[in-house]
PDB file of N, CA and C in Angstrom:
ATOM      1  N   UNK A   1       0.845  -1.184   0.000  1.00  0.00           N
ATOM      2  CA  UNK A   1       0.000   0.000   0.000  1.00  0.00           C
ATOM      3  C   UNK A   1       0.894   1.254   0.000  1.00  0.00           C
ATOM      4  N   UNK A   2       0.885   2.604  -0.769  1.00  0.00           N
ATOM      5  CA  UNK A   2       1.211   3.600  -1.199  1.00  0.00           C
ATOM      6  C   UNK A   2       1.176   4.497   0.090  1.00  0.00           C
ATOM      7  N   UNK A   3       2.042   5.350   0.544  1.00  0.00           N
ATOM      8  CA  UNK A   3       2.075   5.840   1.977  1.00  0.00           C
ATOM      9  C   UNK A   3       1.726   7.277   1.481  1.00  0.00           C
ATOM     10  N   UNK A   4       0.687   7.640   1.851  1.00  0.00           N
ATOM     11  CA  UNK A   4      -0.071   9.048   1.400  1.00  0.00           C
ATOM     12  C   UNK A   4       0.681  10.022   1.556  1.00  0.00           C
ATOM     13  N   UNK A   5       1.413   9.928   2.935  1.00  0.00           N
ATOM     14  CA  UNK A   5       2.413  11.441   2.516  1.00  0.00           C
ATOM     15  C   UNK A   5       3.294  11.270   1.596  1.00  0.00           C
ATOM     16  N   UNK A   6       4.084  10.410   0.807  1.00  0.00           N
ATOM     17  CA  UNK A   6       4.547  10.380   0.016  1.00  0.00           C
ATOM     18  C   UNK A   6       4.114  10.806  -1.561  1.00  0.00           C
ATOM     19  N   UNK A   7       2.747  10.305  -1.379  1.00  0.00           N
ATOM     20  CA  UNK A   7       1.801  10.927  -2.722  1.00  0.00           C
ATOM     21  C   UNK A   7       1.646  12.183  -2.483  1.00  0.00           C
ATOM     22  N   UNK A   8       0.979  12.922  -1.419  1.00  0.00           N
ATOM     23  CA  UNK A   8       1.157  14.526  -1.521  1.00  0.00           C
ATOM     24  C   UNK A   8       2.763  14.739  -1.543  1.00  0.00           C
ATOM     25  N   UNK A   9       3.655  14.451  -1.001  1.00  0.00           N
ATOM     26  CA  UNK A   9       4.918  15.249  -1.002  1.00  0.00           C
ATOM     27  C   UNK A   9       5.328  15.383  -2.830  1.00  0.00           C
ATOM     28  N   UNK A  10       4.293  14.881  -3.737  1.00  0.00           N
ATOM     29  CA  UNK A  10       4.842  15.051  -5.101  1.00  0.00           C
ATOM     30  C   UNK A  10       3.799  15.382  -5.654  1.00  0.00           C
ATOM     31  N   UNK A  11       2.704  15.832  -5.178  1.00  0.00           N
ATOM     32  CA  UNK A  11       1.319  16.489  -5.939  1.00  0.00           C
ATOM     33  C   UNK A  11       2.215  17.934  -5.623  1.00  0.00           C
ATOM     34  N   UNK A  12       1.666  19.123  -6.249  1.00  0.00           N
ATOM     35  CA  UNK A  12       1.952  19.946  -6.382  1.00  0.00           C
ATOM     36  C   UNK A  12       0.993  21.224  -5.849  1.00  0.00           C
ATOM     37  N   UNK A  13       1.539  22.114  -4.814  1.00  0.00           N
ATOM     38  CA  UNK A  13       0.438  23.433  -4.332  1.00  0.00           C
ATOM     39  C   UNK A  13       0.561  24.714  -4.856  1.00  0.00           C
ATOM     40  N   UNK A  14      -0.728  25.334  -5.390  1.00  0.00           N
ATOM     41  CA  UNK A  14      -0.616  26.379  -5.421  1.00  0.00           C
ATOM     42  C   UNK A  14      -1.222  27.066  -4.379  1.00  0.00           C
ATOM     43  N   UNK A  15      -0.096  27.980  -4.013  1.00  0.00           N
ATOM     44  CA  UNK A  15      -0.418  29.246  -2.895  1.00  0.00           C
ATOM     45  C   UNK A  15      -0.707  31.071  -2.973  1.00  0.00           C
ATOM     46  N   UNK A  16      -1.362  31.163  -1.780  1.00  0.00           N
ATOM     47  CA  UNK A  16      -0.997  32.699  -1.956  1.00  0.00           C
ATOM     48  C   UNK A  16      -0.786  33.322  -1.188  1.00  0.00           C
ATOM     49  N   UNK A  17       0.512  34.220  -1.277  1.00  0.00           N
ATOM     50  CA  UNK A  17       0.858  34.627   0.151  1.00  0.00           C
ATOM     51  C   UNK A  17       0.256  36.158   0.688  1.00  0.00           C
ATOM     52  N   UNK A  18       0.218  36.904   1.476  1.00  0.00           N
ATOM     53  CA  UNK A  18       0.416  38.292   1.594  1.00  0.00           C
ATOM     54  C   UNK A  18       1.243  38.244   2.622  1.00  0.00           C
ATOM     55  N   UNK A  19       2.272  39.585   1.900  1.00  0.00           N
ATOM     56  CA  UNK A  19       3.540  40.094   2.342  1.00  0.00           C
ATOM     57  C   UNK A  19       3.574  40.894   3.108  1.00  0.00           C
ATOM     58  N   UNK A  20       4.306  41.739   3.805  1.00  0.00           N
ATOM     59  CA  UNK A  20       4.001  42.794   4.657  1.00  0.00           C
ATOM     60  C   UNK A  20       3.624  43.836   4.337  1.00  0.00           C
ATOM     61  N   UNK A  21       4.174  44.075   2.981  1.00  0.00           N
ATOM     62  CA  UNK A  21       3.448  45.421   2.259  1.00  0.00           C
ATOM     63  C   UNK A  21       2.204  45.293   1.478  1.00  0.00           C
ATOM     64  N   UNK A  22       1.471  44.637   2.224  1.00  0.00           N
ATOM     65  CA  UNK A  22      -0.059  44.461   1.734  1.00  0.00           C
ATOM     66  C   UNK A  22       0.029  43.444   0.428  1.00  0.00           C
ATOM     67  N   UNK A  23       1.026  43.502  -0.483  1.00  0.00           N
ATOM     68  CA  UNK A  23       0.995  42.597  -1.558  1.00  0.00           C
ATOM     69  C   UNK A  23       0.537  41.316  -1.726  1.00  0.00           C
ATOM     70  N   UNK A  24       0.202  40.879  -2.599  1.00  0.00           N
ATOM     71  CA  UNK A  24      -0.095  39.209  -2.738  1.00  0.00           C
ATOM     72  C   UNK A  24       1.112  38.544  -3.812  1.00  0.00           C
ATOM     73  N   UNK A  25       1.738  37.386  -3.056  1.00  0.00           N
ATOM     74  CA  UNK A  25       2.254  36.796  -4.051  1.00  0.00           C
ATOM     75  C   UNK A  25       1.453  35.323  -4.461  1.00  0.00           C
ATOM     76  N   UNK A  26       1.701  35.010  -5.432  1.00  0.00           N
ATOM     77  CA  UNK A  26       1.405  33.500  -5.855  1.00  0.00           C
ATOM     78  C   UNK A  26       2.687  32.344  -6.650  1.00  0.00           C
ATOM     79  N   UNK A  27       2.322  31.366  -6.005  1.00  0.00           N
ATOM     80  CA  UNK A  27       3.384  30.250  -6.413  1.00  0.00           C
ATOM     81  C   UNK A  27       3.168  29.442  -6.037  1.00  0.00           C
ATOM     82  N   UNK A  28       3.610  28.398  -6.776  1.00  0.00           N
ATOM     83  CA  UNK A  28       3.726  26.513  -6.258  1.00  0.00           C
ATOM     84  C   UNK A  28       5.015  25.808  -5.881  1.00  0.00           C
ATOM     85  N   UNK A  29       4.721  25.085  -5.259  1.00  0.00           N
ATOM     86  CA  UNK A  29       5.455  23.868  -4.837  1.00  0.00           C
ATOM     87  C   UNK A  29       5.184  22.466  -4.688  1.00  0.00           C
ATOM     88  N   UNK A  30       5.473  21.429  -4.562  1.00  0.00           N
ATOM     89  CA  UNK A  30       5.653  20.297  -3.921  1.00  0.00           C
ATOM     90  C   UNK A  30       5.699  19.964  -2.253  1.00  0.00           C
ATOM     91  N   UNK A  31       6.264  21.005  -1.617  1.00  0.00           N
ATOM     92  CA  UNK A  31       6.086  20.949  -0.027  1.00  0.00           C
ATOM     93  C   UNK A  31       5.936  23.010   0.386  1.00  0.00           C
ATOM     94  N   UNK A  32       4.789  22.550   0.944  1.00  0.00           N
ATOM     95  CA  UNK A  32       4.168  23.912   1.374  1.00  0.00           C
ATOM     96  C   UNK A  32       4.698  24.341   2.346  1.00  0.00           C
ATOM     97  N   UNK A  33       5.098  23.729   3.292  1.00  0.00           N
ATOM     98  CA  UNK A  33       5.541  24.291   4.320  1.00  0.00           C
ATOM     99  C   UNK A  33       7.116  24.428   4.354  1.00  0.00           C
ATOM    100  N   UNK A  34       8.078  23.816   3.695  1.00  0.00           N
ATOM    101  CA  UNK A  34       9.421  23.666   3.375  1.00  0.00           C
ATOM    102  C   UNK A  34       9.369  25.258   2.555  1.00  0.00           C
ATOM    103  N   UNK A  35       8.570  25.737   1.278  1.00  0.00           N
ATOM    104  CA  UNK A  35       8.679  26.395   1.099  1.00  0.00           C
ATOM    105  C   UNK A  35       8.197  28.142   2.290  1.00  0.00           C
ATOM    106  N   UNK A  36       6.736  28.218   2.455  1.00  0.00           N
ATOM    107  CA  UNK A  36       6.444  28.815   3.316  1.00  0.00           C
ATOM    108  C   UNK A  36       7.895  29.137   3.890  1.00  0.00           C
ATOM    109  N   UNK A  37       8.776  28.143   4.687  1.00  0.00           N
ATOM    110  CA  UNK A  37       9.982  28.413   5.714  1.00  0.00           C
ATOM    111  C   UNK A  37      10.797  29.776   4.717  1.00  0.00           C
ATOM    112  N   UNK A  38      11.075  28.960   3.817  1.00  0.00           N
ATOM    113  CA  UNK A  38      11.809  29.697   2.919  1.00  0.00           C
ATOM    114  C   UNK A  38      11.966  31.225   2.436  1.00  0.00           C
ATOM    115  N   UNK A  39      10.300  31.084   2.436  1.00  0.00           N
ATOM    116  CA  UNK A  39       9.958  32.559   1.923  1.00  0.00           C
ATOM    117  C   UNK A  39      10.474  33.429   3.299  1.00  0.00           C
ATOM    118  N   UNK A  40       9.683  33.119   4.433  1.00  0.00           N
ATOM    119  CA  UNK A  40       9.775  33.661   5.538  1.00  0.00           C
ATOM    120  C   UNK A  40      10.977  33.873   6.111  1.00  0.00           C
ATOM    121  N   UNK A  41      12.580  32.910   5.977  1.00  0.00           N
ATOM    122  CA  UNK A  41      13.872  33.484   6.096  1.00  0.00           C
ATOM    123  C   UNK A  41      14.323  33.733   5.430  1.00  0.00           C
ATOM    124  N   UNK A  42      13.482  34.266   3.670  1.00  0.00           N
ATOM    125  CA  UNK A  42      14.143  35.248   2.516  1.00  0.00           C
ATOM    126  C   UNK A  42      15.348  34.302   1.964  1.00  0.00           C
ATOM    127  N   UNK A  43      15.260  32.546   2.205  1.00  0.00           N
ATOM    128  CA  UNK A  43      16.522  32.266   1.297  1.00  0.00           C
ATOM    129  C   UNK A  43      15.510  31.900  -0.151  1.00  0.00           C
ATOM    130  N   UNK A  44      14.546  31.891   0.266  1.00  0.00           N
ATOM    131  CA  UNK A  44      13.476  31.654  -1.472  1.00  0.00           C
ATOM    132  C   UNK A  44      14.276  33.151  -2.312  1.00  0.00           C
ATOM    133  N   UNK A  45      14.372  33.982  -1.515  1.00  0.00           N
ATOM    134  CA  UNK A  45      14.694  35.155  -3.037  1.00  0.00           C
ATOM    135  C   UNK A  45      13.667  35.881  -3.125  1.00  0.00           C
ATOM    136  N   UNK A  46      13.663  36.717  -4.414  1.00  0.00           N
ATOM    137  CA  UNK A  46      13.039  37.282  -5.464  1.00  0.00           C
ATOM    138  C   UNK A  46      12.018  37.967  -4.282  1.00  0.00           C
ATOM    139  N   UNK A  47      10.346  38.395  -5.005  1.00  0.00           N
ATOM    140  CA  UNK A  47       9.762  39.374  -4.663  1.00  0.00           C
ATOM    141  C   UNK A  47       9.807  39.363  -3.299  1.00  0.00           C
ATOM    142  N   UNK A  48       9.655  37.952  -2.396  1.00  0.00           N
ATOM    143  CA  UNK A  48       8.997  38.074  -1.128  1.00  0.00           C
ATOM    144  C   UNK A  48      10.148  38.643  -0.194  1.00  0.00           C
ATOM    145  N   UNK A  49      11.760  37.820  -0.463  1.00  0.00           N
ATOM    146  CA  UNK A  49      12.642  38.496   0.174  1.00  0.00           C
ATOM    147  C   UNK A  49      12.576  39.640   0.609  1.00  0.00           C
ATOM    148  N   UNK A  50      11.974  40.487   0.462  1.00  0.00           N
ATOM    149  CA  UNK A  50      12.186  42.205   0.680  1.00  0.00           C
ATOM    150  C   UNK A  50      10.468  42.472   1.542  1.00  0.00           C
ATOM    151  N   UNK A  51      10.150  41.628   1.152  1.00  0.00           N
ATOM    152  CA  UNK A  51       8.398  42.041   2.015  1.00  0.00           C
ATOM    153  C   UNK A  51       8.223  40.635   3.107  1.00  0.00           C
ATOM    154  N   UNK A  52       9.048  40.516   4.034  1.00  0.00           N
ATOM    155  CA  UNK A  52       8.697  39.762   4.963  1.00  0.00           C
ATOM    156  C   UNK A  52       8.332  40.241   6.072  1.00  0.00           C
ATOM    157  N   UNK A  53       7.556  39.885   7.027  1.00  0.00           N
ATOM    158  CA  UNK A  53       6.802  38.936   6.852  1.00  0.00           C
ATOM    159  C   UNK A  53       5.857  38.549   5.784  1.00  0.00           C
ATOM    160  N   UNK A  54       5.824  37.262   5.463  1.00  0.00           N
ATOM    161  CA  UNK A  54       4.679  36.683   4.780  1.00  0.00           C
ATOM    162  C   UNK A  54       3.928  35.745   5.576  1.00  0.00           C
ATOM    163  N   UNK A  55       2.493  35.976   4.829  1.00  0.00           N
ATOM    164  CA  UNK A  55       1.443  34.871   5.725  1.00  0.00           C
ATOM    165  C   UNK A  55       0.818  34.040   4.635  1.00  0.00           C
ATOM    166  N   UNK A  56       0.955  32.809   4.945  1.00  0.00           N
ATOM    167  CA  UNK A  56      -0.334  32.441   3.605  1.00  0.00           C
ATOM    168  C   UNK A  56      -1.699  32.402   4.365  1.00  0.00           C
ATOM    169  N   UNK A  57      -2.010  32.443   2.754  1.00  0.00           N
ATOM    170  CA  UNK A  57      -3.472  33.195   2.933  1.00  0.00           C
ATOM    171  C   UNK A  57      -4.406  31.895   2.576  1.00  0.00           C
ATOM    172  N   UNK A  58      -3.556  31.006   1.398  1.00  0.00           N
ATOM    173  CA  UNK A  58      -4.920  30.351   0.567  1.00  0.00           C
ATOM    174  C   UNK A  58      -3.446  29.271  -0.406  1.00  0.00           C
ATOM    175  N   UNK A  59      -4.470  27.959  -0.249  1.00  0.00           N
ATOM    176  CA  UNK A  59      -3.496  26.933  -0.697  1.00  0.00           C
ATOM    177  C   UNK A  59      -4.392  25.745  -1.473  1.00  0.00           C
ATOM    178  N   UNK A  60      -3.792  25.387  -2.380  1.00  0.00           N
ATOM    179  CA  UNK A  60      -5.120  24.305  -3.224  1.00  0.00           C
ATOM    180  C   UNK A  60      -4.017  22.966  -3.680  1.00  0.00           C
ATOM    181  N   UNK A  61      -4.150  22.031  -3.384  1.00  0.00           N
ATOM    182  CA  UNK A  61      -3.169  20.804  -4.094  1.00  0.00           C
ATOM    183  C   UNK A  61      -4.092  20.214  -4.968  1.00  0.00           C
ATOM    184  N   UNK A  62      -3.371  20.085  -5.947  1.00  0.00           N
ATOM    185  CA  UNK A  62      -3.400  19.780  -7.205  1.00  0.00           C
ATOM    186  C   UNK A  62      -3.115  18.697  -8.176  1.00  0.00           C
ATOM    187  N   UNK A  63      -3.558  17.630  -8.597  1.00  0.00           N
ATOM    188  CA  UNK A  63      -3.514  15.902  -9.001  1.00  0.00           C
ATOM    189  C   UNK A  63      -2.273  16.621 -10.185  1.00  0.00           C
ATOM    190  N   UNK A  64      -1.836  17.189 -11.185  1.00  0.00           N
ATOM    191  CA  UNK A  64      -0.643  17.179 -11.778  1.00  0.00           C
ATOM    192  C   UNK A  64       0.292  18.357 -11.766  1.00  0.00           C
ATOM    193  N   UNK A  65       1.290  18.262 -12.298  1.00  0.00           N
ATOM    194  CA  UNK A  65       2.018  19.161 -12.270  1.00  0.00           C
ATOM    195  C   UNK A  65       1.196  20.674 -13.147  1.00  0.00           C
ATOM    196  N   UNK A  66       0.645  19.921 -14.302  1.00  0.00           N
ATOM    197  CA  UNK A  66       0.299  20.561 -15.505  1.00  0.00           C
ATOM    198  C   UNK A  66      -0.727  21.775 -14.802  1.00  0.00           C
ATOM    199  N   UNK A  67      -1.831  21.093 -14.151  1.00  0.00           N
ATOM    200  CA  UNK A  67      -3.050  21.735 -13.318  1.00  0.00           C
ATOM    201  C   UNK A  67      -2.978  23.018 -12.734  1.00  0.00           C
ATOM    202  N   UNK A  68      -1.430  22.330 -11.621  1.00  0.00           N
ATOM    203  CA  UNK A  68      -1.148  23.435 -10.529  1.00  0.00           C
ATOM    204  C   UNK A  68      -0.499  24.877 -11.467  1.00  0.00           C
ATOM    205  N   UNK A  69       0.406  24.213 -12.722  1.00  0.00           N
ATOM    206  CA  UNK A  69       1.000  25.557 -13.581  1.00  0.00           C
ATOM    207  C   UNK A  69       0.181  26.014 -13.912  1.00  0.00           C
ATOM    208  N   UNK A  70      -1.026  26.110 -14.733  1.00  0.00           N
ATOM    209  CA  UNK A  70      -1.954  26.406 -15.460  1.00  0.00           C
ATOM    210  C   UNK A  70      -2.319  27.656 -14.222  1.00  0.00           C
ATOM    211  N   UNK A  71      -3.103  27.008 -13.200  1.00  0.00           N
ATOM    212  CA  UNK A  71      -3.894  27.930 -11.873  1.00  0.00           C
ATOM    213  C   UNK A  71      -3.003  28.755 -11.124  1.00  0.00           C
ATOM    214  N   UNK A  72      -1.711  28.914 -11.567  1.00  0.00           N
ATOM    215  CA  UNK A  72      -0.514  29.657 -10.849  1.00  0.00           C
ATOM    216  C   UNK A  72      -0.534  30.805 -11.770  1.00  0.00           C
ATOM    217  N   UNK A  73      -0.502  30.461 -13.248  1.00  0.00           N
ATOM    218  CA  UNK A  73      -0.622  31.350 -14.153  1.00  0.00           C
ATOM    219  C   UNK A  73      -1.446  32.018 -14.267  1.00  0.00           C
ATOM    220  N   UNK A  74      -3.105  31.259 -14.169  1.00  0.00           N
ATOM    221  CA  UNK A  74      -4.073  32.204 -14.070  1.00  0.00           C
ATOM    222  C   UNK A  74      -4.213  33.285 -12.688  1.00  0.00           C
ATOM    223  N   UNK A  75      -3.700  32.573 -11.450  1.00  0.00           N
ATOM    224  CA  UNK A  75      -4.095  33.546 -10.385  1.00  0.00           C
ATOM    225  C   UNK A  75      -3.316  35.067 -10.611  1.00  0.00           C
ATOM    226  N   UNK A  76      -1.616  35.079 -10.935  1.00  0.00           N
ATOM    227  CA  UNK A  76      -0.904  35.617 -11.034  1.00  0.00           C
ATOM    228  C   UNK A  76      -1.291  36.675 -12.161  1.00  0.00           C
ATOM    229  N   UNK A  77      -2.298  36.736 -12.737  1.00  0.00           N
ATOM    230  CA  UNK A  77      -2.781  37.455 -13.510  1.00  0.00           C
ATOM    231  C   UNK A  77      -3.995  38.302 -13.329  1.00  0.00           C
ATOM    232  N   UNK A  78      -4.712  38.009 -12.130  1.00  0.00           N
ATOM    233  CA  UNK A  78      -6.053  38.020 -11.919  1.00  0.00           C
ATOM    234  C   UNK A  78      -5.975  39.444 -10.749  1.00  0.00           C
ATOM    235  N   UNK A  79      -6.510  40.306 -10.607  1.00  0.00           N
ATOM    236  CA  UNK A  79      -6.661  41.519  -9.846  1.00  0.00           C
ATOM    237  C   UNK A  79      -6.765  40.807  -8.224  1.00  0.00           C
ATOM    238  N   UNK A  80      -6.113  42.235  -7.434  1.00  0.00           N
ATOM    239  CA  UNK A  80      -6.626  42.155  -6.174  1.00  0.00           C
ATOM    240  C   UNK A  80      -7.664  41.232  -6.015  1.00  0.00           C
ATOM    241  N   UNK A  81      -8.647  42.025  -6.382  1.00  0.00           N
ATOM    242  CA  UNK A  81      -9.704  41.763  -5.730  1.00  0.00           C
ATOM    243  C   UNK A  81     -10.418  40.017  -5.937  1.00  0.00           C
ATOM    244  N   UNK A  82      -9.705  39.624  -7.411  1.00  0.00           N
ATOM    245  CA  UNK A  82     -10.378  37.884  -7.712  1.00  0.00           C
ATOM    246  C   UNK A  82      -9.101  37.426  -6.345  1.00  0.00           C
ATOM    247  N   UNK A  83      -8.211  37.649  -6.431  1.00  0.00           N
ATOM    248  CA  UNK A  83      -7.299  37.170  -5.213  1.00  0.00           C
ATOM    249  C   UNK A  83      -8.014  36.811  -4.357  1.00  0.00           C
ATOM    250  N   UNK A  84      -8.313  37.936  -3.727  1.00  0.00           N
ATOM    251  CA  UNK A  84      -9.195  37.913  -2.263  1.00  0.00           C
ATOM    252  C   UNK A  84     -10.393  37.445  -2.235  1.00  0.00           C
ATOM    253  N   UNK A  85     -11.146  37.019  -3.600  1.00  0.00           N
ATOM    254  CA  UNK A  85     -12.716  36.066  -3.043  1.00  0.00           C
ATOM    255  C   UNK A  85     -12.211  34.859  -3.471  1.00  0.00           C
ATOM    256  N   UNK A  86     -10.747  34.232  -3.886  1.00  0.00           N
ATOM    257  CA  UNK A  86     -10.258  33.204  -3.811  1.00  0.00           C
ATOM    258  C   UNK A  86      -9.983  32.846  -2.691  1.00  0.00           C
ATOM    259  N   UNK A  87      -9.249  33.680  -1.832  1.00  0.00           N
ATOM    260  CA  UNK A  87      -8.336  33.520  -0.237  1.00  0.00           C
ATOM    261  C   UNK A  87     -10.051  33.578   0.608  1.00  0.00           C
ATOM    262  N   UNK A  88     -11.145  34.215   0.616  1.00  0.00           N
ATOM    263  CA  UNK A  88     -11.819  34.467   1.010  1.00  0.00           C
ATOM    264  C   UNK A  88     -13.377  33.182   0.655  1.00  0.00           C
ATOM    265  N   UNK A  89     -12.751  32.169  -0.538  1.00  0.00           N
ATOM    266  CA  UNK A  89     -13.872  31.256  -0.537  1.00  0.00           C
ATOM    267  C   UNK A  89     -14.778  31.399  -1.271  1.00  0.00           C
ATOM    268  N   UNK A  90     -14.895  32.739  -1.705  1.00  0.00           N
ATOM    269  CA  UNK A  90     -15.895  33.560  -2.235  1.00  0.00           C
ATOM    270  C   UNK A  90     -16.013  33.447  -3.883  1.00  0.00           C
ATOM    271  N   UNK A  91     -16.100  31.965  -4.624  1.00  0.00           N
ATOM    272  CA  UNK A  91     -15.620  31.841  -6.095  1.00  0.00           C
ATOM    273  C   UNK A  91     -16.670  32.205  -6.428  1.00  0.00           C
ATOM    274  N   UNK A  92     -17.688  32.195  -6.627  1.00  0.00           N
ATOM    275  CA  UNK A  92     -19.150  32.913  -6.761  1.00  0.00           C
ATOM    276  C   UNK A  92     -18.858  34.575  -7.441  1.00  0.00           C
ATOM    277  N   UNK A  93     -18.512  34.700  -6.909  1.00  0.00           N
ATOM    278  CA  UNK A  93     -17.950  36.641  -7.112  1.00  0.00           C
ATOM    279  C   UNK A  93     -17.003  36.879  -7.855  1.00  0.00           C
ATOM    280  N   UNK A  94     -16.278  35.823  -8.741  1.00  0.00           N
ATOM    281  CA  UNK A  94     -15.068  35.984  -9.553  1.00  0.00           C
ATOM    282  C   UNK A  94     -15.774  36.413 -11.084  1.00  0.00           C
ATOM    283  N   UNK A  95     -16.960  35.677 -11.140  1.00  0.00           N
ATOM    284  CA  UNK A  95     -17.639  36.533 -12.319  1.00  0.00           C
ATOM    285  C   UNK A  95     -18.261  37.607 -12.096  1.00  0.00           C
ATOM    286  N   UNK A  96     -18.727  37.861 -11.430  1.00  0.00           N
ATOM    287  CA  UNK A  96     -19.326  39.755 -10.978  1.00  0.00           C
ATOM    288  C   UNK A  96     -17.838  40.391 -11.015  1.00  0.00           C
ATOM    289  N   UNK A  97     -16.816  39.730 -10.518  1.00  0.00           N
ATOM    290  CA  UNK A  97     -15.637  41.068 -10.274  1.00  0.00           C
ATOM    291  C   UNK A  97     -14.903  40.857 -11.901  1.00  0.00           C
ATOM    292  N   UNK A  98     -15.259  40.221 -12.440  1.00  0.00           N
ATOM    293  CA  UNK A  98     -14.640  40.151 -13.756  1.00  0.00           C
ATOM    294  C   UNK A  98     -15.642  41.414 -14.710  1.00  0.00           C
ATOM    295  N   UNK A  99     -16.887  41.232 -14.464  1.00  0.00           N
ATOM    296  CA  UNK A  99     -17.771  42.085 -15.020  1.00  0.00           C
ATOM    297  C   UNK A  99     -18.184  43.348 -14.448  1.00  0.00           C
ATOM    298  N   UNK A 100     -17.587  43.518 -13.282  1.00  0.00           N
ATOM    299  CA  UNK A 100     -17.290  44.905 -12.654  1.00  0.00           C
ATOM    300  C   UNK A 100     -15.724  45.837 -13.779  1.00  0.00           C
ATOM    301  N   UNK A 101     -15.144  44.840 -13.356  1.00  0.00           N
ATOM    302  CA  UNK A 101     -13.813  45.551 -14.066  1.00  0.00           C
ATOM    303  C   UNK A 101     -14.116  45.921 -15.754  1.00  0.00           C
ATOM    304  N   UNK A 102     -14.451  44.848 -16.724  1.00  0.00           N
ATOM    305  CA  UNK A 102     -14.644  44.982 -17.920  1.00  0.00           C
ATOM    306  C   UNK A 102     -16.038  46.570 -18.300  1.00  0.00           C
ATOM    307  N   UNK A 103     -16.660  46.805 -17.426  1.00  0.00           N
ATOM    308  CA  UNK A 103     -18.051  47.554 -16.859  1.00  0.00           C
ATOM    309  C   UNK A 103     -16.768  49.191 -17.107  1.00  0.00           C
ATOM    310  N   UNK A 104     -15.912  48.956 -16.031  1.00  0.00           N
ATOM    311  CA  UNK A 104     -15.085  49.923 -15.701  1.00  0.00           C
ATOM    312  C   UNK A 104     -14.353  50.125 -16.990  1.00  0.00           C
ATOM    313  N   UNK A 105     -13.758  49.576 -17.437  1.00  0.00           N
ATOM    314  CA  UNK A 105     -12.702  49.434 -18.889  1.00  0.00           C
ATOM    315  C   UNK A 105     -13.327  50.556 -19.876  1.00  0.00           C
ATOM    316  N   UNK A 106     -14.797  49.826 -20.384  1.00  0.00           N
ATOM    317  CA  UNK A 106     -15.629  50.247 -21.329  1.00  0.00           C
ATOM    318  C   UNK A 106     -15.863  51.274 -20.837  1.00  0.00           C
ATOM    319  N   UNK A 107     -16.617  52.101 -19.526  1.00  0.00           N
ATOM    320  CA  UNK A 107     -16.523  53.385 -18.661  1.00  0.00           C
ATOM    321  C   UNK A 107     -15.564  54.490 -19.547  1.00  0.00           C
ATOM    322  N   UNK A 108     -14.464  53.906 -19.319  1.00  0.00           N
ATOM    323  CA  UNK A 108     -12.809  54.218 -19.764  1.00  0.00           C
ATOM    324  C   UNK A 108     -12.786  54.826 -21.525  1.00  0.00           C
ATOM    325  N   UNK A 109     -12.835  53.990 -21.836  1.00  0.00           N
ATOM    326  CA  UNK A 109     -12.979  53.721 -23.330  1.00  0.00           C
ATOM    327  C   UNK A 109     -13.937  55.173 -23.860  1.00  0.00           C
ATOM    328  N   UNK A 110     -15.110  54.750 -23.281  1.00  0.00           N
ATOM    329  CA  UNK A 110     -15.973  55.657 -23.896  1.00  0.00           C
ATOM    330  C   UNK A 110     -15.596  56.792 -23.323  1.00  0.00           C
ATOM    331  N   UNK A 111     -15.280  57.449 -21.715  1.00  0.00           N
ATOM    332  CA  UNK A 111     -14.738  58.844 -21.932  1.00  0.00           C
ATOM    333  C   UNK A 111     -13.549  59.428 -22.389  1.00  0.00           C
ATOM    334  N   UNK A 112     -13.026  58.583 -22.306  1.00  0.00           N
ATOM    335  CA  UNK A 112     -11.263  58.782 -23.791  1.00  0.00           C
ATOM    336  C   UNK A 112     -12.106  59.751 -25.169  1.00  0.00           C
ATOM    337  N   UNK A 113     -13.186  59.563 -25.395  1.00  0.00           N
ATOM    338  CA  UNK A 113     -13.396  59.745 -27.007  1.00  0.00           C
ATOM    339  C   UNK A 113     -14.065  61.253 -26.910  1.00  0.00           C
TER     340      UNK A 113
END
């Protein structure tokens, strides 16, 4: 029989952190909490190094590698605010805040002219 932590220690998480400067980061791993450490004594690097503390906020494991890239890519793209009714549970509201913003765009558009 297959020893389950061994199967998660190679499924893959996507996370999201907020930093001390209010920011959100997003990224995956293989071990959440190995990384988490990382971020938090700045040997991970890059954005979070400089905004520590970090907290995670919101974490999803994921059956392939392929899955977790895909939903890393999409979050990392997605406004504040889809962030936060992700971290917040709230997936219901990712289409209203998509059609709030596009609402706003067109707003935009038309007083440009």
């Amino acid at each position: 029989m297959l020893d389950l932590c061994l199967i998660r220690q190679t499924m893959p998480y996507v996370y999201i952190l907020k930093c001390a400067d209010d920011s959100y980061y997003v990224g995956r791993t293989v071990d959440i909490e190995r990384r988490l450490a990382q971020h938090q004594d700045g040997t991970f690097g890059g954005y979070t190094a400089a905004r520590r503390p970090v907290e995670l906020k919101w974490h999803q494991l994921f059956q392939t590698e392929d899955e977790a890239f895909k939903m890393e890519r999409r979050l990392k793209d997605w406004s504040r605010a889809k962030k936060e009714a992700v971290i917040a549970g709230e997936f219901e509201r990712l289409h209203e805040i998509a059609t709030e913003y596009r609402h706003r765009q067109d707003a935009r558009k038309k007083a440009k002219r």
